[in-house]
C-alpha atoms as a PDB file:
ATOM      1  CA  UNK A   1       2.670  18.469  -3.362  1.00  0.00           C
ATOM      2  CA  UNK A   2       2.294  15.048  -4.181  1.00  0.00           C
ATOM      3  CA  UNK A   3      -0.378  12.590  -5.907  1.00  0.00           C
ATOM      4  CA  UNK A   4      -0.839   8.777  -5.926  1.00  0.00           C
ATOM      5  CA  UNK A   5      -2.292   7.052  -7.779  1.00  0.00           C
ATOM      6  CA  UNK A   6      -2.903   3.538  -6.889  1.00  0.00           C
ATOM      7  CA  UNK A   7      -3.703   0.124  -8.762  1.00  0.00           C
ATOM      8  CA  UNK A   8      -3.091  -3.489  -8.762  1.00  0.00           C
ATOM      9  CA  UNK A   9      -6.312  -4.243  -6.590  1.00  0.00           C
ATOM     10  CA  UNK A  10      -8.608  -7.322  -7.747  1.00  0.00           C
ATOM     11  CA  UNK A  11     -10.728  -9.925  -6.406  1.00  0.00           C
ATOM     12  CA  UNK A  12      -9.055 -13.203  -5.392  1.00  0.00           C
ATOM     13  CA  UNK A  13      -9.227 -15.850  -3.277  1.00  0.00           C
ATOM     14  CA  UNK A  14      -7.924 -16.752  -0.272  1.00  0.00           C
ATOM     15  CA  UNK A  15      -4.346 -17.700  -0.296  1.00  0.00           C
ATOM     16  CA  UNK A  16      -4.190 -16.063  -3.350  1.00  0.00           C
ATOM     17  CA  UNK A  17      -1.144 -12.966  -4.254  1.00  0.00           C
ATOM     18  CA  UNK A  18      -1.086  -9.610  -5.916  1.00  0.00           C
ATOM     19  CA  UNK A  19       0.736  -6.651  -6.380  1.00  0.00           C
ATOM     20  CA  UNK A  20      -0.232  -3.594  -5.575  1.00  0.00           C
ATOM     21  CA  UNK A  21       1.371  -0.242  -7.558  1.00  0.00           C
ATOM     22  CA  UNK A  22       1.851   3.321  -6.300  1.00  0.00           C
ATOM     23  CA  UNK A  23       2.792   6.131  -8.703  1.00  0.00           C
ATOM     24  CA  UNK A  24       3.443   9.471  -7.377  1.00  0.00           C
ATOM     25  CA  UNK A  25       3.527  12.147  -9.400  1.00  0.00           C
ATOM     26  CA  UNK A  26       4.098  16.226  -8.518  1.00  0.00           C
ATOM     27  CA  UNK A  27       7.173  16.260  -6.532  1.00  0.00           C
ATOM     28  CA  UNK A  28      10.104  14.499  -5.797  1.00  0.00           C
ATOM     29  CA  UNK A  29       9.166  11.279  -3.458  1.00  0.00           C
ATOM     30  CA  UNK A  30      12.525   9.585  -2.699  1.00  0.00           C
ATOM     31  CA  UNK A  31      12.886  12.513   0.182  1.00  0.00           C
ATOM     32  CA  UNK A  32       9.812  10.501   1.823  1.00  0.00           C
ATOM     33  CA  UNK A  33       9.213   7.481   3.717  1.00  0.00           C
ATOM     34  CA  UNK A  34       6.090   6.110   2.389  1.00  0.00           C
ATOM     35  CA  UNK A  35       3.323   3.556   3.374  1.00  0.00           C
ATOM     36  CA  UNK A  36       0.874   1.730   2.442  1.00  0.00           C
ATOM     37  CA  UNK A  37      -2.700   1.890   3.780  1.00  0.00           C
ATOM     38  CA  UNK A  38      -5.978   0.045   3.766  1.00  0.00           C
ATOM     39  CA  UNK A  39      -9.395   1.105   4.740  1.00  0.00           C
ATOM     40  CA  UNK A  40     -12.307  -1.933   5.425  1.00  0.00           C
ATOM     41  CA  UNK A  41     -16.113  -0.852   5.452  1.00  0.00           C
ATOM     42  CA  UNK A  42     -16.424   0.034   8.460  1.00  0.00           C
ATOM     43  CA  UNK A  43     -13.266   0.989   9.907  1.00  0.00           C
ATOM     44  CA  UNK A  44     -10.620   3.676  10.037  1.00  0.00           C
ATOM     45  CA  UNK A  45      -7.921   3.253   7.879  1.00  0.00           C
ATOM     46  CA  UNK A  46      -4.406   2.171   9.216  1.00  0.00           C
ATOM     47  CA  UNK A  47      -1.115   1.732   8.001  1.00  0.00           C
ATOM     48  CA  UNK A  48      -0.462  -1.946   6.752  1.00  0.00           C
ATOM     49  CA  UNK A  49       3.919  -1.332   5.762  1.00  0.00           C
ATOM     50  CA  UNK A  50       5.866   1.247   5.347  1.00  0.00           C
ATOM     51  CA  UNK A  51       9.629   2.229   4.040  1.00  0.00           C
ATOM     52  CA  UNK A  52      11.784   4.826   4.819  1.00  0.00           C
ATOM     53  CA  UNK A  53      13.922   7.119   1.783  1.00  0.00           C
ATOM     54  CA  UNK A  54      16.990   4.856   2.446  1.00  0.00           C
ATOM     55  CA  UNK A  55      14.800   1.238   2.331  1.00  0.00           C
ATOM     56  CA  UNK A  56      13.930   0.380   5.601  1.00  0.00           C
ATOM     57  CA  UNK A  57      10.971  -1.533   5.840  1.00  0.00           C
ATOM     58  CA  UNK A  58       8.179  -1.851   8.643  1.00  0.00           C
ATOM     59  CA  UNK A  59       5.026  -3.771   8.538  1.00  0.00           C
ATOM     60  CA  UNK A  60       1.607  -4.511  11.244  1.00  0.00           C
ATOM     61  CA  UNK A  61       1.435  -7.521  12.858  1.00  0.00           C
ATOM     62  CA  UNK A  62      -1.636  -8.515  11.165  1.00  0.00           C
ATOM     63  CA  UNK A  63       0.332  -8.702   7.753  1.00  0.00           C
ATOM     64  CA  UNK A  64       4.121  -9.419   9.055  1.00  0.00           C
ATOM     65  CA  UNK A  65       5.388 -12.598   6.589  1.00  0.00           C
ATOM     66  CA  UNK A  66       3.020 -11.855   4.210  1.00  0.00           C
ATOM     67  CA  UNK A  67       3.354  -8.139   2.637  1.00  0.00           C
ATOM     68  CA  UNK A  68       6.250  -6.702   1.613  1.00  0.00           C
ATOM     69  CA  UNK A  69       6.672  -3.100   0.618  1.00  0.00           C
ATOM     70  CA  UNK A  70       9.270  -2.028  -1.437  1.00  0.00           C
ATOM     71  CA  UNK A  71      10.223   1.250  -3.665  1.00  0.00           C
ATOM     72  CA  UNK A  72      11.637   2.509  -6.985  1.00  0.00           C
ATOM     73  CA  UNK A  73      13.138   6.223  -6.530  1.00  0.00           C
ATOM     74  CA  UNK A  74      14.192   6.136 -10.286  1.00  0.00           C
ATOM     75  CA  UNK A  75      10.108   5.989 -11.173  1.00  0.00           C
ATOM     76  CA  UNK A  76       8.784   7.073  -7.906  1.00  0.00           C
ATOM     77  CA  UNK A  77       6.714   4.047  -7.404  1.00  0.00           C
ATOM     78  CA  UNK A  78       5.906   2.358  -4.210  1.00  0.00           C
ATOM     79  CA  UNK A  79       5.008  -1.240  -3.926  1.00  0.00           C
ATOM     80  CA  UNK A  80       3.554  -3.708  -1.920  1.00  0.00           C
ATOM     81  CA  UNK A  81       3.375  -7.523  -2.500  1.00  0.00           C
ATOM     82  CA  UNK A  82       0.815  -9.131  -0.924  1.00  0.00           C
ATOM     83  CA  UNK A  83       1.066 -13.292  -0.149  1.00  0.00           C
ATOM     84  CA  UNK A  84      -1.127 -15.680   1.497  1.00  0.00           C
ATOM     85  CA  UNK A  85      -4.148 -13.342   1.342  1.00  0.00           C
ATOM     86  CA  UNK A  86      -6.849 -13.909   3.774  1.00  0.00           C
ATOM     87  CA  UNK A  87     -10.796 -12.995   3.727  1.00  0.00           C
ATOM     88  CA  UNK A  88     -10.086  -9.863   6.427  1.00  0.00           C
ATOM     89  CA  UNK A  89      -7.392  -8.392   4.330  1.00  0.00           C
ATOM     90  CA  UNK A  90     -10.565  -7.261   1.762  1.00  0.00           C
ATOM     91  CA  UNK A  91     -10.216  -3.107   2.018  1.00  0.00           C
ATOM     92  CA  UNK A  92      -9.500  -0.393  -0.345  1.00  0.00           C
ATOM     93  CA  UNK A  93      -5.827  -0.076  -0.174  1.00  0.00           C
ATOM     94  CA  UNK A  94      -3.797   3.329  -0.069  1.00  0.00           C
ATOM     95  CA  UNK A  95      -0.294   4.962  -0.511  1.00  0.00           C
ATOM     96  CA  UNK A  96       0.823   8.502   1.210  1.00  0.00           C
ATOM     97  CA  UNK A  97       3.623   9.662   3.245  1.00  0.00           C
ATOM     98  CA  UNK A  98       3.944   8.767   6.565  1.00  0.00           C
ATOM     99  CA  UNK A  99       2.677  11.811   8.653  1.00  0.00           C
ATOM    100  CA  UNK A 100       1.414  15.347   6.873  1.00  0.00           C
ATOM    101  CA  UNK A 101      -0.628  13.122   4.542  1.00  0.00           C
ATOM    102  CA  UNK A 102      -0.830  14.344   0.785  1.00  0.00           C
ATOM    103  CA  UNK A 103      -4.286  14.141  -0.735  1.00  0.00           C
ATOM    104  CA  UNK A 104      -5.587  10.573  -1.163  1.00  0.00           C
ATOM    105  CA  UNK A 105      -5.734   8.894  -3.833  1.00  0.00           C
ATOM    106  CA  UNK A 106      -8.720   6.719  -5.254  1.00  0.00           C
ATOM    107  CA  UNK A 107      -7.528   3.983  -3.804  1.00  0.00           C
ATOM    108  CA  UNK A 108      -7.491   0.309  -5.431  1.00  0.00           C
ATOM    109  CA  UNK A 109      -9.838  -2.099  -4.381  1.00  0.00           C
ATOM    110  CA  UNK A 110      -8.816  -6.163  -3.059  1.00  0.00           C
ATOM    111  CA  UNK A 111     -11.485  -8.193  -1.935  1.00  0.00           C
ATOM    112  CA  UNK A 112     -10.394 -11.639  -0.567  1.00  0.00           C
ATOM    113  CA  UNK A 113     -12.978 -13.731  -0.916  1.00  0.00           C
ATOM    114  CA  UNK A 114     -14.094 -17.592  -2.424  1.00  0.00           C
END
């Protein structure tokens, strides 16, 4: 099965970027489409973008223009770049396939705040 582990998360402020980094570990990822997830206190968690094996790229509303996923078969890394950050974007962010979800990671923390 697979593992993430996830990092890039930090405090910034609004308007601010960051990268976030997904390394999976256990099995062979490419065969996946992958996403990226957040969870705020409070709420369930949901799927912010996700990418299928061959590239193809999907994204909420809430986050369209400003997050971009993107992936690295050779390392099995998954990542998402994250522009224009705003207060409500503040979760703990997660990778994972897209359905039959693989143990969670940790998680990496972004708070968006001044």
């Amino acid at each position: 099965q697979l593992q993430f582990v996830e990092s890039g998360g930090c405090l910034v402020q609004p308007g601010g970027s960051l990268r976030l980094s997904c390394a999976s570990s256990g099995s062979d990822c490419r065969i996946y489409a992958m996403g990226w997830f957040r969870q705020a206190p409070g709420k369930q968690r949901e799927l912010v973008a996700s990418i299928a094996s061959g590239g193809y790229t999907n994204s909420a509303d809430s986050v369209k223009g400003r997050f971009t996923i993107s992936r690295d078969n050779a390392k099995n890394m998954v990542y998402l770049q994250m522009n224009s950050l705003k207060p409500e974007d503040t979760a703990v962010y997660y990778c994972n396939v897209l359905s039959n979800y693989f143990p969670w990671g940790q998680g990496t923390q972004v708070t968006v705040s001044s």
